[in-house]
PDB file of N, CA and C in Angstrom:
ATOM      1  N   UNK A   1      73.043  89.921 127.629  1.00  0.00           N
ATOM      2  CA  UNK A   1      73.157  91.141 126.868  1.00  0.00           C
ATOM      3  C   UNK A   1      74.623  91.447 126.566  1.00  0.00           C
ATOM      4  N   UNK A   2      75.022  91.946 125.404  1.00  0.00           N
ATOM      5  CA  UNK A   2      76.324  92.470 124.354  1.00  0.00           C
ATOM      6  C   UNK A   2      75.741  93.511 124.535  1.00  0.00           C
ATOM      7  N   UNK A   3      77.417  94.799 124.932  1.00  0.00           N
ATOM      8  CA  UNK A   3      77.284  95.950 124.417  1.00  0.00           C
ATOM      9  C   UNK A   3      78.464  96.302 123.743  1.00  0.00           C
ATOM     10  N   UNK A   4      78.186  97.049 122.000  1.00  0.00           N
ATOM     11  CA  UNK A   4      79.466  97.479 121.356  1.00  0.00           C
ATOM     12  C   UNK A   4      79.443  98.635 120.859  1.00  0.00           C
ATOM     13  N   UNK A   5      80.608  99.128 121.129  1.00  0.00           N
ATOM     14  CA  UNK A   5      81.023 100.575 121.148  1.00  0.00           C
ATOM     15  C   UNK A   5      82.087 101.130 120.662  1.00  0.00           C
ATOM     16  N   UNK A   6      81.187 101.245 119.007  1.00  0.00           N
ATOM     17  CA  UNK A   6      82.562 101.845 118.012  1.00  0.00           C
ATOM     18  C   UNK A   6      83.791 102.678 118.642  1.00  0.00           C
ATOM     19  N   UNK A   7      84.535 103.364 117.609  1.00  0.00           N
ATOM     20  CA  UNK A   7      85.127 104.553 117.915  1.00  0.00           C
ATOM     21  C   UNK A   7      86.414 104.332 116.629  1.00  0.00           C
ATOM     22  N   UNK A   8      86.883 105.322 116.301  1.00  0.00           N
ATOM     23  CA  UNK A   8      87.817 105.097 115.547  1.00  0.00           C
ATOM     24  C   UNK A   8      87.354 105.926 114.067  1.00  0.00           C
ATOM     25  N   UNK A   9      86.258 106.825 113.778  1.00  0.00           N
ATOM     26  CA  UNK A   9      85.730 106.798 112.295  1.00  0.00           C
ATOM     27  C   UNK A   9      86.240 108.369 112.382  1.00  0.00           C
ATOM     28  N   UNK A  10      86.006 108.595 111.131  1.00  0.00           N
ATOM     29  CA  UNK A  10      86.748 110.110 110.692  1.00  0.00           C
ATOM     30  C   UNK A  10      86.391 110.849 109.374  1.00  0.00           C
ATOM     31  N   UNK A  11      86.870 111.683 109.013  1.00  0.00           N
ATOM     32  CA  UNK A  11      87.216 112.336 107.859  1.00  0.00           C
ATOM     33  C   UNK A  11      88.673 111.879 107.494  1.00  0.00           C
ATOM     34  N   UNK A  12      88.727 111.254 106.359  1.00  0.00           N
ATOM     35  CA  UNK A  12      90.460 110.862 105.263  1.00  0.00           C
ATOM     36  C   UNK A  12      89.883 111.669 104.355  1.00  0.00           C
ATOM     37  N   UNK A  13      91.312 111.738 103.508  1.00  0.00           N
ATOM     38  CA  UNK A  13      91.366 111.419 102.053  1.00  0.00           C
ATOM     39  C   UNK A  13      91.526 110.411 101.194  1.00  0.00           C
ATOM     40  N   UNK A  14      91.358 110.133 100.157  1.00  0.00           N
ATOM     41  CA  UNK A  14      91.055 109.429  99.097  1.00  0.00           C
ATOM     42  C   UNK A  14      92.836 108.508  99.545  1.00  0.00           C
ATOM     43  N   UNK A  15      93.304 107.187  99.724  1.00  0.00           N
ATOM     44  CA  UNK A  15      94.347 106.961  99.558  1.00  0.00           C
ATOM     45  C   UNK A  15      94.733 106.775 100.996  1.00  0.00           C
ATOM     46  N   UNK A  16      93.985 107.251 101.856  1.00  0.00           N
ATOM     47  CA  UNK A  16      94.210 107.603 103.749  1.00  0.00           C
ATOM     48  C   UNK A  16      93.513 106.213 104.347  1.00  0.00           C
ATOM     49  N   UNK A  17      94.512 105.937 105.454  1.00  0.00           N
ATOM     50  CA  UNK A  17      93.977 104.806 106.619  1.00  0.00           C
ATOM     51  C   UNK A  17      92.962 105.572 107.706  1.00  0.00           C
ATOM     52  N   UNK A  18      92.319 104.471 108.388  1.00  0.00           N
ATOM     53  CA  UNK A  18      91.700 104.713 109.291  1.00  0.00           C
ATOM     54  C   UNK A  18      91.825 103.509 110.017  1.00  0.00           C
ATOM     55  N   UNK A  19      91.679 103.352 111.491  1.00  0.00           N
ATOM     56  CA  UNK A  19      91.629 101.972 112.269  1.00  0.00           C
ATOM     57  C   UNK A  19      90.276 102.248 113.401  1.00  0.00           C
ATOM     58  N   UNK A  20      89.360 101.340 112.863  1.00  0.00           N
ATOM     59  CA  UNK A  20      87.911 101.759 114.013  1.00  0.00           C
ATOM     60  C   UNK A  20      88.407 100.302 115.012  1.00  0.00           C
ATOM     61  N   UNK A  21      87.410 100.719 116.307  1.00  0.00           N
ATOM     62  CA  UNK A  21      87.774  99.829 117.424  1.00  0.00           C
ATOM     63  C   UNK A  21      86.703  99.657 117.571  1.00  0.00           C
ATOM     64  N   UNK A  22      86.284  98.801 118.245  1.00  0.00           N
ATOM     65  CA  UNK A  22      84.856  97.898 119.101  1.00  0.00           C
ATOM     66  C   UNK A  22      85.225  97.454 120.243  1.00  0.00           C
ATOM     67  N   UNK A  23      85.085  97.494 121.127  1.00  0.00           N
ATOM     68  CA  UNK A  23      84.572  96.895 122.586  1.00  0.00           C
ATOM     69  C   UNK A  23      83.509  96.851 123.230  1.00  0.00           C
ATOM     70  N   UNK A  24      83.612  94.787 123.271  1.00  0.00           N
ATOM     71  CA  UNK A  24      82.537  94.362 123.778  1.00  0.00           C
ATOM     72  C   UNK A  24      82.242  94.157 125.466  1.00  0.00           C
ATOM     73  N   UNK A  25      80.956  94.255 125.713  1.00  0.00           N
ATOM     74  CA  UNK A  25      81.020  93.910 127.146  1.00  0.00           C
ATOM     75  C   UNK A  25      79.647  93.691 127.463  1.00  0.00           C
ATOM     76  N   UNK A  26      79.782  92.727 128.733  1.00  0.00           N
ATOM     77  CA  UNK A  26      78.335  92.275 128.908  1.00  0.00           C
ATOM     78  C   UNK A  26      78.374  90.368 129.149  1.00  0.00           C
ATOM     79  N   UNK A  27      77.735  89.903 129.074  1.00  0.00           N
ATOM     80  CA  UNK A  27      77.620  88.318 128.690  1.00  0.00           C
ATOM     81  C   UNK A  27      78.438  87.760 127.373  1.00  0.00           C
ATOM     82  N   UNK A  28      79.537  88.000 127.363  1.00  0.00           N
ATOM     83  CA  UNK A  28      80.393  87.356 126.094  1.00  0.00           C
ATOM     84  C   UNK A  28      80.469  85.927 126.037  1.00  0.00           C
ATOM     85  N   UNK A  29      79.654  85.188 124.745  1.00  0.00           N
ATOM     86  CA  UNK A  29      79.976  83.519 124.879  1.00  0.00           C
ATOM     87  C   UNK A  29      80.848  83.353 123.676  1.00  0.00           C
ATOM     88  N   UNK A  30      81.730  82.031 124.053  1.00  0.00           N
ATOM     89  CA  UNK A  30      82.613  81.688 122.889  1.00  0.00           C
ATOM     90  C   UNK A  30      81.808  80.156 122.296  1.00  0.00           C
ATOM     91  N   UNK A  31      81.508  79.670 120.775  1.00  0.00           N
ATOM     92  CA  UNK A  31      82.661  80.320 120.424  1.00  0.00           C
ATOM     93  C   UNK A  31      81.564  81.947 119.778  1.00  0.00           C
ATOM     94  N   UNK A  32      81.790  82.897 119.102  1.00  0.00           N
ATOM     95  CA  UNK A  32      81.235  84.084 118.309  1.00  0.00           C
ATOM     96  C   UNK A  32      82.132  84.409 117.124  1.00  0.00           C
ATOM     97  N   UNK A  33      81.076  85.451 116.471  1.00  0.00           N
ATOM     98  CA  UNK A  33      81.586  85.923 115.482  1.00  0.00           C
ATOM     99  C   UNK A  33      81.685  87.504 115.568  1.00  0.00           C
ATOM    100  N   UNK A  34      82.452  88.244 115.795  1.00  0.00           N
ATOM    101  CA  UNK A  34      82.570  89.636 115.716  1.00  0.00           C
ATOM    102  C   UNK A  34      83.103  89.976 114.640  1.00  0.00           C
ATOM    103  N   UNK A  35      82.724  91.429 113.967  1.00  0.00           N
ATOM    104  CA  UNK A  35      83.161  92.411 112.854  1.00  0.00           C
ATOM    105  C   UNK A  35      82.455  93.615 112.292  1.00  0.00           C
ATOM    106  N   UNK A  36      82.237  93.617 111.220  1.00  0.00           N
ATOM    107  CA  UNK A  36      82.363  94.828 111.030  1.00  0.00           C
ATOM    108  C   UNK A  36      81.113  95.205 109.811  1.00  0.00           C
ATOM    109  N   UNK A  37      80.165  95.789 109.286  1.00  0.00           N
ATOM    110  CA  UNK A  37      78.928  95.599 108.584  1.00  0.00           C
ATOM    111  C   UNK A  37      78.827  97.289 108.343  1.00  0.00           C
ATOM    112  N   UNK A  38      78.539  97.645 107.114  1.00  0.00           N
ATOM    113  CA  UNK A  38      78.603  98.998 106.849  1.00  0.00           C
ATOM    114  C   UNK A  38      77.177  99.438 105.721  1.00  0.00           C
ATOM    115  N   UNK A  39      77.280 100.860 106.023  1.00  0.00           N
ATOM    116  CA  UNK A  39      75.910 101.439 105.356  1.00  0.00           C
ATOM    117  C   UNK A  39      75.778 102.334 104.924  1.00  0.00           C
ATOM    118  N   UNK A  40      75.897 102.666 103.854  1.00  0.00           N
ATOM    119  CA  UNK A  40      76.549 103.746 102.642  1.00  0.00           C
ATOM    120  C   UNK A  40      75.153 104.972 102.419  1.00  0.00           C
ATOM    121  N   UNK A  41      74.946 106.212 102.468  1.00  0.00           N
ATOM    122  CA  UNK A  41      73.225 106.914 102.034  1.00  0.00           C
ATOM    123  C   UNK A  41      72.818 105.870 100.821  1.00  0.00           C
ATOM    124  N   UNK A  42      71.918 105.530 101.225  1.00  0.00           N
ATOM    125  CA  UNK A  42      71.211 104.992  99.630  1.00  0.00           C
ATOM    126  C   UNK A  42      71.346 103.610  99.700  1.00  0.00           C
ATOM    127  N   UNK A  43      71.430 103.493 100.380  1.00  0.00           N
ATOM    128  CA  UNK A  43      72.172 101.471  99.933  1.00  0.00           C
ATOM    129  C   UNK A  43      72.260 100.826 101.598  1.00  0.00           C
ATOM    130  N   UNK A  44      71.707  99.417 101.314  1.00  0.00           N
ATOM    131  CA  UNK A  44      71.502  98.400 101.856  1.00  0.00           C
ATOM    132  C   UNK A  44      72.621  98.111 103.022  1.00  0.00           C
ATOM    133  N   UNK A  45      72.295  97.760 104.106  1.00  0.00           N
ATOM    134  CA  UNK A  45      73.678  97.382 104.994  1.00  0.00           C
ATOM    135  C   UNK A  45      74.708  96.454 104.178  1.00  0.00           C
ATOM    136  N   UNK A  46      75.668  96.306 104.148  1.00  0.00           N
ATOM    137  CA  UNK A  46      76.507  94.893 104.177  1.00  0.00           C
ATOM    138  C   UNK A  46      77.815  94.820 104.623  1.00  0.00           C
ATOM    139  N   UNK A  47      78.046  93.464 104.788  1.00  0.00           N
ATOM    140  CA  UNK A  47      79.134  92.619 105.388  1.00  0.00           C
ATOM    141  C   UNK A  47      80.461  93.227 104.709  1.00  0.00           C
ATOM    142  N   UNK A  48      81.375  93.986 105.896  1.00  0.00           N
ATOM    143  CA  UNK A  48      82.776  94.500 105.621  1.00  0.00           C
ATOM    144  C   UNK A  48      83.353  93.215 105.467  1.00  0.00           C
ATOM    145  N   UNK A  49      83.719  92.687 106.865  1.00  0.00           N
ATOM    146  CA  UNK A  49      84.972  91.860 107.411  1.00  0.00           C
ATOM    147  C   UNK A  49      84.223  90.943 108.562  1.00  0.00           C
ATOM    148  N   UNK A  50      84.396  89.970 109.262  1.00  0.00           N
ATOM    149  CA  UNK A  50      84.252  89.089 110.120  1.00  0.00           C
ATOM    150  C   UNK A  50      84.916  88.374 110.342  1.00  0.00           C
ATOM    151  N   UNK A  51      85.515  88.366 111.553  1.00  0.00           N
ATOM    152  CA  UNK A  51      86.418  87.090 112.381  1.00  0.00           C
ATOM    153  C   UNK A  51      85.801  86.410 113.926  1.00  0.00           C
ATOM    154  N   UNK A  52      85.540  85.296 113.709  1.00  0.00           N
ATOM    155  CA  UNK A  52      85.126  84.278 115.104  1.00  0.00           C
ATOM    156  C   UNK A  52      86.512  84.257 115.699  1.00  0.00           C
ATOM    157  N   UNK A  53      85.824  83.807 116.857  1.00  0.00           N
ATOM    158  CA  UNK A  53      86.543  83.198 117.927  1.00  0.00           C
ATOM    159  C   UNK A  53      87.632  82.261 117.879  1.00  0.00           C
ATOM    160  N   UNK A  54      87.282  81.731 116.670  1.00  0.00           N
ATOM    161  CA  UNK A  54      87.623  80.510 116.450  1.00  0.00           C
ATOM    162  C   UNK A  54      88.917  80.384 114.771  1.00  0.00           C
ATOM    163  N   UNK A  55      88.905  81.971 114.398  1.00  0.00           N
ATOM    164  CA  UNK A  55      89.990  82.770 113.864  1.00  0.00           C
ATOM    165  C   UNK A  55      89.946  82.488 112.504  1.00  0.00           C
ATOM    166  N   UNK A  56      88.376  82.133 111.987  1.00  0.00           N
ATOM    167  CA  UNK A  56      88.469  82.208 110.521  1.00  0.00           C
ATOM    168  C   UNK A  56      87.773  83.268 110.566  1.00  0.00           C
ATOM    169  N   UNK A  57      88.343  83.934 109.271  1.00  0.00           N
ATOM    170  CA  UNK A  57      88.163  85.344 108.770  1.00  0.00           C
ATOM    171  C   UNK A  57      87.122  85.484 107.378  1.00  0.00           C
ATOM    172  N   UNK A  58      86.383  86.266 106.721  1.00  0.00           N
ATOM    173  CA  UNK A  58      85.946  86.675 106.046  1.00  0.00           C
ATOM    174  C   UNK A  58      85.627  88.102 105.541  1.00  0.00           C
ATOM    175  N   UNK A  59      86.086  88.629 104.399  1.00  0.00           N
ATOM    176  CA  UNK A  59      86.301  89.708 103.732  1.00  0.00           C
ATOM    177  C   UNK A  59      85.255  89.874 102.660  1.00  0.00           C
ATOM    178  N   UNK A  60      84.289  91.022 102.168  1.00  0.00           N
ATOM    179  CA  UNK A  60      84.071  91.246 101.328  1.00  0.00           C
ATOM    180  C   UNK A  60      85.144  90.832 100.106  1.00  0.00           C
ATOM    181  N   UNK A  61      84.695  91.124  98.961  1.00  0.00           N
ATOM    182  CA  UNK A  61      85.329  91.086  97.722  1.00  0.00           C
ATOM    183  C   UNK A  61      86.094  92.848  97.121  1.00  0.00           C
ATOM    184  N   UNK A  62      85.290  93.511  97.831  1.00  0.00           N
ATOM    185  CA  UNK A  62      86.018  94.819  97.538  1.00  0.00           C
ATOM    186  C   UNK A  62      86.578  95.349  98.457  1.00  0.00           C
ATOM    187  N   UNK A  63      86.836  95.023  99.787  1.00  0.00           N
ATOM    188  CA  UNK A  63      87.732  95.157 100.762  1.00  0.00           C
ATOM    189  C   UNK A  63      88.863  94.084 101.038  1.00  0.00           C
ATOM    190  N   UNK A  64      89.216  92.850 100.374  1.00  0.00           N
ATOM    191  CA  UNK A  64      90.149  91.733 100.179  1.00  0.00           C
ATOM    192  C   UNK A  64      91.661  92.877  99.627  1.00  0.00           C
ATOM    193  N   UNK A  65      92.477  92.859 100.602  1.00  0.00           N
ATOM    194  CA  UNK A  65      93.691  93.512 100.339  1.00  0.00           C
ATOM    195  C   UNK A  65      94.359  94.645 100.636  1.00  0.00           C
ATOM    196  N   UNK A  66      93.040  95.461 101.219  1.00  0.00           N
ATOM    197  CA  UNK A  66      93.135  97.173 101.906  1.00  0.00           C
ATOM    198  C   UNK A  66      92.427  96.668 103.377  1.00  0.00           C
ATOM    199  N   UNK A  67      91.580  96.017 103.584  1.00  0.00           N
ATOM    200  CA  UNK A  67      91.311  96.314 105.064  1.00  0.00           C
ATOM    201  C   UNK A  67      91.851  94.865 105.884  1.00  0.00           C
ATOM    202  N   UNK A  68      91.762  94.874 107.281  1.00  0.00           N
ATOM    203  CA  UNK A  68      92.303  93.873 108.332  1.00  0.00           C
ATOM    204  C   UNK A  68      91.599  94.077 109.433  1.00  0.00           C
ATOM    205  N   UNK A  69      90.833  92.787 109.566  1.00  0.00           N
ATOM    206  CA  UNK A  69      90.034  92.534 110.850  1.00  0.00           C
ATOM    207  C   UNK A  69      90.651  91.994 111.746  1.00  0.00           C
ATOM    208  N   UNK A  70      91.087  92.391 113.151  1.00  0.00           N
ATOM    209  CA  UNK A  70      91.444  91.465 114.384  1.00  0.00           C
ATOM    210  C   UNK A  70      91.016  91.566 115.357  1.00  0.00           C
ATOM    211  N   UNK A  71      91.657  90.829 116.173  1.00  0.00           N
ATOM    212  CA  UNK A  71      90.561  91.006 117.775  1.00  0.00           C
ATOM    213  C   UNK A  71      91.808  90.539 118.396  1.00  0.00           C
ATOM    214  N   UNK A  72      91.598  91.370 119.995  1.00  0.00           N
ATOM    215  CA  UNK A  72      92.728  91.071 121.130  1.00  0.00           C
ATOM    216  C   UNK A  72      92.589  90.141 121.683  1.00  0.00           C
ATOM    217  N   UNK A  73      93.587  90.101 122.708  1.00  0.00           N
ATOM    218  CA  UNK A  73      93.721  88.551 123.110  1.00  0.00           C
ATOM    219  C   UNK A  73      92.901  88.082 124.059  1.00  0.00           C
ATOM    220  N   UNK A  74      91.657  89.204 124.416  1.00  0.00           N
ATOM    221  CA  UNK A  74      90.884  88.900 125.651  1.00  0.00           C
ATOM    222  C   UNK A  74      89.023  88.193 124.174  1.00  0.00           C
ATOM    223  N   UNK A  75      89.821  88.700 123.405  1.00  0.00           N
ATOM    224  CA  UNK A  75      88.475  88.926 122.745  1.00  0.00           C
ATOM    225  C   UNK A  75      87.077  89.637 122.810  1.00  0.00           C
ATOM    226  N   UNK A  76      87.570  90.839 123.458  1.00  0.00           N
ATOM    227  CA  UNK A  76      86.152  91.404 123.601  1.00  0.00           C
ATOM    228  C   UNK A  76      86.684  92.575 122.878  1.00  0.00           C
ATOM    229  N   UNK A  77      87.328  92.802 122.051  1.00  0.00           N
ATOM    230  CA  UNK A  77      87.724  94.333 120.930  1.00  0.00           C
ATOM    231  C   UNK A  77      88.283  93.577 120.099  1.00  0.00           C
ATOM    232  N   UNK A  78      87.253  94.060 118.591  1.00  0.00           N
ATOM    233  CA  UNK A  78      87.886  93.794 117.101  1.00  0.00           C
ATOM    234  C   UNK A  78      87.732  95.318 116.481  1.00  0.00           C
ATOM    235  N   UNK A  79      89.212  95.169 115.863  1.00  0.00           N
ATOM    236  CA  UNK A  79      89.426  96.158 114.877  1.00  0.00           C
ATOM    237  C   UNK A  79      89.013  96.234 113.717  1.00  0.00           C
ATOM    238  N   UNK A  80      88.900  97.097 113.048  1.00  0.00           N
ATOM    239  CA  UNK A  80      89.299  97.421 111.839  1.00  0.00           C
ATOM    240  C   UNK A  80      90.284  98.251 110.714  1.00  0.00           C
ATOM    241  N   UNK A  81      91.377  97.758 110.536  1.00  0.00           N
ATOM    242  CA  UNK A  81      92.358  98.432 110.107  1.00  0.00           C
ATOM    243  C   UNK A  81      91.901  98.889 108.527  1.00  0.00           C
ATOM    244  N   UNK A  82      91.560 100.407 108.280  1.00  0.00           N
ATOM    245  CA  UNK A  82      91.664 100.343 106.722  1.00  0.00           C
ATOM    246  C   UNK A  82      92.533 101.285 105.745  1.00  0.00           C
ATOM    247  N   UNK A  83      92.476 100.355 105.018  1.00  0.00           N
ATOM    248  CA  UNK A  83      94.025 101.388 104.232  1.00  0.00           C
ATOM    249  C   UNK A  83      93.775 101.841 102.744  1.00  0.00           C
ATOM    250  N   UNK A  84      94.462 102.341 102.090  1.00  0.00           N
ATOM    251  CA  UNK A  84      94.202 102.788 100.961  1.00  0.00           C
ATOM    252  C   UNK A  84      92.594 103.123 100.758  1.00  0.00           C
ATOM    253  N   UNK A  85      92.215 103.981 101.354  1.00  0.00           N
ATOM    254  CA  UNK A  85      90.413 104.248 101.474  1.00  0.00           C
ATOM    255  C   UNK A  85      90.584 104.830 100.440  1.00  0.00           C
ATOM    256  N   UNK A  86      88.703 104.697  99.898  1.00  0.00           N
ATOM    257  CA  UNK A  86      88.023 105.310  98.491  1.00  0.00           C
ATOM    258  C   UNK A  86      86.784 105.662  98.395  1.00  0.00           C
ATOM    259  N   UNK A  87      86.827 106.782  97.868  1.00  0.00           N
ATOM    260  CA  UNK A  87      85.363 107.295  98.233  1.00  0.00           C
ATOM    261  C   UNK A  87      83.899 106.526  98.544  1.00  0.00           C
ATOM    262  N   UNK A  88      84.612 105.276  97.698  1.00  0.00           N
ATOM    263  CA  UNK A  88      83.022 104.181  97.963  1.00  0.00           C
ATOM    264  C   UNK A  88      83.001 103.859  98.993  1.00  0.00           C
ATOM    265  N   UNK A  89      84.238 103.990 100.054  1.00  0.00           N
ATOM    266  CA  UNK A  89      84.056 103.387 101.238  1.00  0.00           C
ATOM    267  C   UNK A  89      83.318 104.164 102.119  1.00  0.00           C
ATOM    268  N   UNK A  90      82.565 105.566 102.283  1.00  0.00           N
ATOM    269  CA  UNK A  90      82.240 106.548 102.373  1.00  0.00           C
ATOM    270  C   UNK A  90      80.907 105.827 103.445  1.00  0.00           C
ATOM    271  N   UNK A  91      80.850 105.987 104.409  1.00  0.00           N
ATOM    272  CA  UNK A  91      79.289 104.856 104.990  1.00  0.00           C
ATOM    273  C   UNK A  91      79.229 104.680 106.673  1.00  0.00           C
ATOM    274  N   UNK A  92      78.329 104.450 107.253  1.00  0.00           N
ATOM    275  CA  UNK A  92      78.592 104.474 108.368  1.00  0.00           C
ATOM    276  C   UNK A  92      78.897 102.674 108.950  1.00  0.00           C
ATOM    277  N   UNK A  93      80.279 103.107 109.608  1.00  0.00           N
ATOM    278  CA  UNK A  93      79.832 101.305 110.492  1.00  0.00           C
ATOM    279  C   UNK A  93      79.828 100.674 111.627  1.00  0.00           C
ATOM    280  N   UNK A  94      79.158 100.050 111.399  1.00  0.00           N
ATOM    281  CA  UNK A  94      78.654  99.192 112.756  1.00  0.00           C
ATOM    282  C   UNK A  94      79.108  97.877 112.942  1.00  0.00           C
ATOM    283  N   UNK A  95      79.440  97.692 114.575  1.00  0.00           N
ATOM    284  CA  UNK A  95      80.248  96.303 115.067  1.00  0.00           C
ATOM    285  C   UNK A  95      79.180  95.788 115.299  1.00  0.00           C
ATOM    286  N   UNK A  96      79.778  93.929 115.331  1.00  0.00           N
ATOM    287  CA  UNK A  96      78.338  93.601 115.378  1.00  0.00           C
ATOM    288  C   UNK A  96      79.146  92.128 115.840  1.00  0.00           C
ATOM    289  N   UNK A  97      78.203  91.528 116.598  1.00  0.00           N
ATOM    290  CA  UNK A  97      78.484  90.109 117.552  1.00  0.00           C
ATOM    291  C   UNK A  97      77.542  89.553 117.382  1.00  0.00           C
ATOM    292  N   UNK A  98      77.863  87.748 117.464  1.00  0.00           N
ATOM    293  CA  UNK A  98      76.803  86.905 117.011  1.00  0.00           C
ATOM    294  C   UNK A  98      77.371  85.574 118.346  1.00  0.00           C
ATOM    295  N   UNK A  99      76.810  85.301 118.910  1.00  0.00           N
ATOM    296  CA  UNK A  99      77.304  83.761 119.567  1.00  0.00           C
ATOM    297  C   UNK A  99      77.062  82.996 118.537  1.00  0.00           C
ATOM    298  N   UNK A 100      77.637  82.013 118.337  1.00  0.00           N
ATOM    299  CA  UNK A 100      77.497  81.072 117.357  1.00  0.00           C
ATOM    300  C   UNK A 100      76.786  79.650 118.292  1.00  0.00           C
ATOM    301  N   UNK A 101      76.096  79.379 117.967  1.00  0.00           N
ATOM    302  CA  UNK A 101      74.592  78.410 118.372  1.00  0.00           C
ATOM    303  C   UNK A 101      73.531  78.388 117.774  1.00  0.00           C
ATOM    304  N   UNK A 102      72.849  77.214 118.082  1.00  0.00           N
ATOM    305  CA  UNK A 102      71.430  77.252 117.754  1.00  0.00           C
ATOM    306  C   UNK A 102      70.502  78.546 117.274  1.00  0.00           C
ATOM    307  N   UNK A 103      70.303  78.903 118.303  1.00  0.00           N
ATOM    308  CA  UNK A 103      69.799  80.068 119.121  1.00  0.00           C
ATOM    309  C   UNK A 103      70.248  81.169 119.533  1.00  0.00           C
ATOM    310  N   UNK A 104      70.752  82.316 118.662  1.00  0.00           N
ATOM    311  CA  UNK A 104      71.545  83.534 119.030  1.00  0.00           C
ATOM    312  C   UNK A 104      70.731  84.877 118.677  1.00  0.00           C
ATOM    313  N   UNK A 105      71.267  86.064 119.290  1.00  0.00           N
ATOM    314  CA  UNK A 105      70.506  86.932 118.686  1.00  0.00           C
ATOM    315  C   UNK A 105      72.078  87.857 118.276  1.00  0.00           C
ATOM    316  N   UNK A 106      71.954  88.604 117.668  1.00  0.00           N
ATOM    317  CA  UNK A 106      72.649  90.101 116.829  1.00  0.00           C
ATOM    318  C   UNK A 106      72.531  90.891 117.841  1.00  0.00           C
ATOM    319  N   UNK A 107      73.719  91.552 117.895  1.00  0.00           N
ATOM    320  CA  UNK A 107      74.024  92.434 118.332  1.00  0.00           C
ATOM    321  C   UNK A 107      75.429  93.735 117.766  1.00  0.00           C
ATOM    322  N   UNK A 108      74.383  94.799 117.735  1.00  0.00           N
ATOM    323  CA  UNK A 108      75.072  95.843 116.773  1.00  0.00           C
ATOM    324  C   UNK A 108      75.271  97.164 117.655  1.00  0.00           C
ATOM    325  N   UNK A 109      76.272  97.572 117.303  1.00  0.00           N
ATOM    326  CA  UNK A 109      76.931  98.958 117.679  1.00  0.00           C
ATOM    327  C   UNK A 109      76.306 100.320 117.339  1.00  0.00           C
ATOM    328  N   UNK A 110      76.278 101.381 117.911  1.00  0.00           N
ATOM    329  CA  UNK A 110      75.734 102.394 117.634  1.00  0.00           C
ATOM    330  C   UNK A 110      75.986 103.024 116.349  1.00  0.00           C
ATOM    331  N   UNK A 111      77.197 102.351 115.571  1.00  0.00           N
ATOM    332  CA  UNK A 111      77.810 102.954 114.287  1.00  0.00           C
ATOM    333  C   UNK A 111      78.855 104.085 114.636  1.00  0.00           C
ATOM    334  N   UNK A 112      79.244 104.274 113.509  1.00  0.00           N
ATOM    335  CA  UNK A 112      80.733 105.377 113.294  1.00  0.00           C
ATOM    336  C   UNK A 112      80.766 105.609 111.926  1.00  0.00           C
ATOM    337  N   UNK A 113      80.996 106.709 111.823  1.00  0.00           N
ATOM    338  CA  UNK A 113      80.791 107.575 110.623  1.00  0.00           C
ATOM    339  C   UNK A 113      82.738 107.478 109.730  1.00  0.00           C
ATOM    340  N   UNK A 114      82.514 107.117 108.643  1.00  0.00           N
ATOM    341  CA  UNK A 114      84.220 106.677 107.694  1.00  0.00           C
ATOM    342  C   UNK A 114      83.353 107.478 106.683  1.00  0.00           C
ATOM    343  N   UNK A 115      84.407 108.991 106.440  1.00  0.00           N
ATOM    344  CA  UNK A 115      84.042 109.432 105.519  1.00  0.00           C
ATOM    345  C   UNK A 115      85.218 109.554 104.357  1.00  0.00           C
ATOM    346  N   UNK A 116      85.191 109.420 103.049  1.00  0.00           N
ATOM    347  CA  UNK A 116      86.622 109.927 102.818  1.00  0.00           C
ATOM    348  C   UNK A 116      86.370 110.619 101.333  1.00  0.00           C
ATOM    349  N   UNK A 117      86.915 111.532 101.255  1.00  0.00           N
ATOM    350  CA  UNK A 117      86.693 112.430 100.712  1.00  0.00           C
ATOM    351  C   UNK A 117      88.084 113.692 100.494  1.00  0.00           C
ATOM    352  N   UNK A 118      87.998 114.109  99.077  1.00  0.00           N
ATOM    353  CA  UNK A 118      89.597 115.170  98.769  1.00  0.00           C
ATOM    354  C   UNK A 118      88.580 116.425  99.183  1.00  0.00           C
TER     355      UNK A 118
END
């Protein structure tokens, strides 16, 4: 068992950073994939940011240039650094861990609320 536990979400303005945190704990296997998956009222989950273990990264197409995914050196906390926020970014999100194998299951965070708004 993975347990992850946002923190970091807020009220910005339009143009305003935010940095959410995750920490994992529990049975951590390497190698994994930890990041970041968001969910807007009205609309479908999807894929922010993701970085493995193994330190390749992946970005949406509308977050490529404003946000930054990392993880510490123990690897059990990935960030999310975001910058220049916009109202579309407006959604709740959730961390989320994958062992990478055969055979893995998902594991997701309780969520955190990124609101941004003038």
């Amino acid at each position: 068992q993975v347990q992850l536990v946002e923190s970091g979400g807020g009220l910005v303005q339009p143009g305003g950073s935010l940095r959410l945190s995750c920490a994992a704990s529990g049975s951590i296997s390497h190698p994994n994939v930890m990041g970041w998956y968001r969910q807007a009222p009205g609309k479908q989950r999807e894929v922010v940011a993701t970085r493995t273990s193994t330190r390749n990264t992946y970005y949406a197409d509308s977050t490529k240039g404003r946000f930054t995914v990392s993880r510490d050196n123990a690897k059990n906390t990935v960030y999310l650094q975001m910058n220049n926020l916009e109202p579309e970014d407006t959604a709740v999100y959730y961390c989320y861990y994958r062992r990478i194998a055969v055979q893995s299951n998902d594991y997701w965070g309780q969520g955190t609320q990124v609101t941004v708004s003038s």
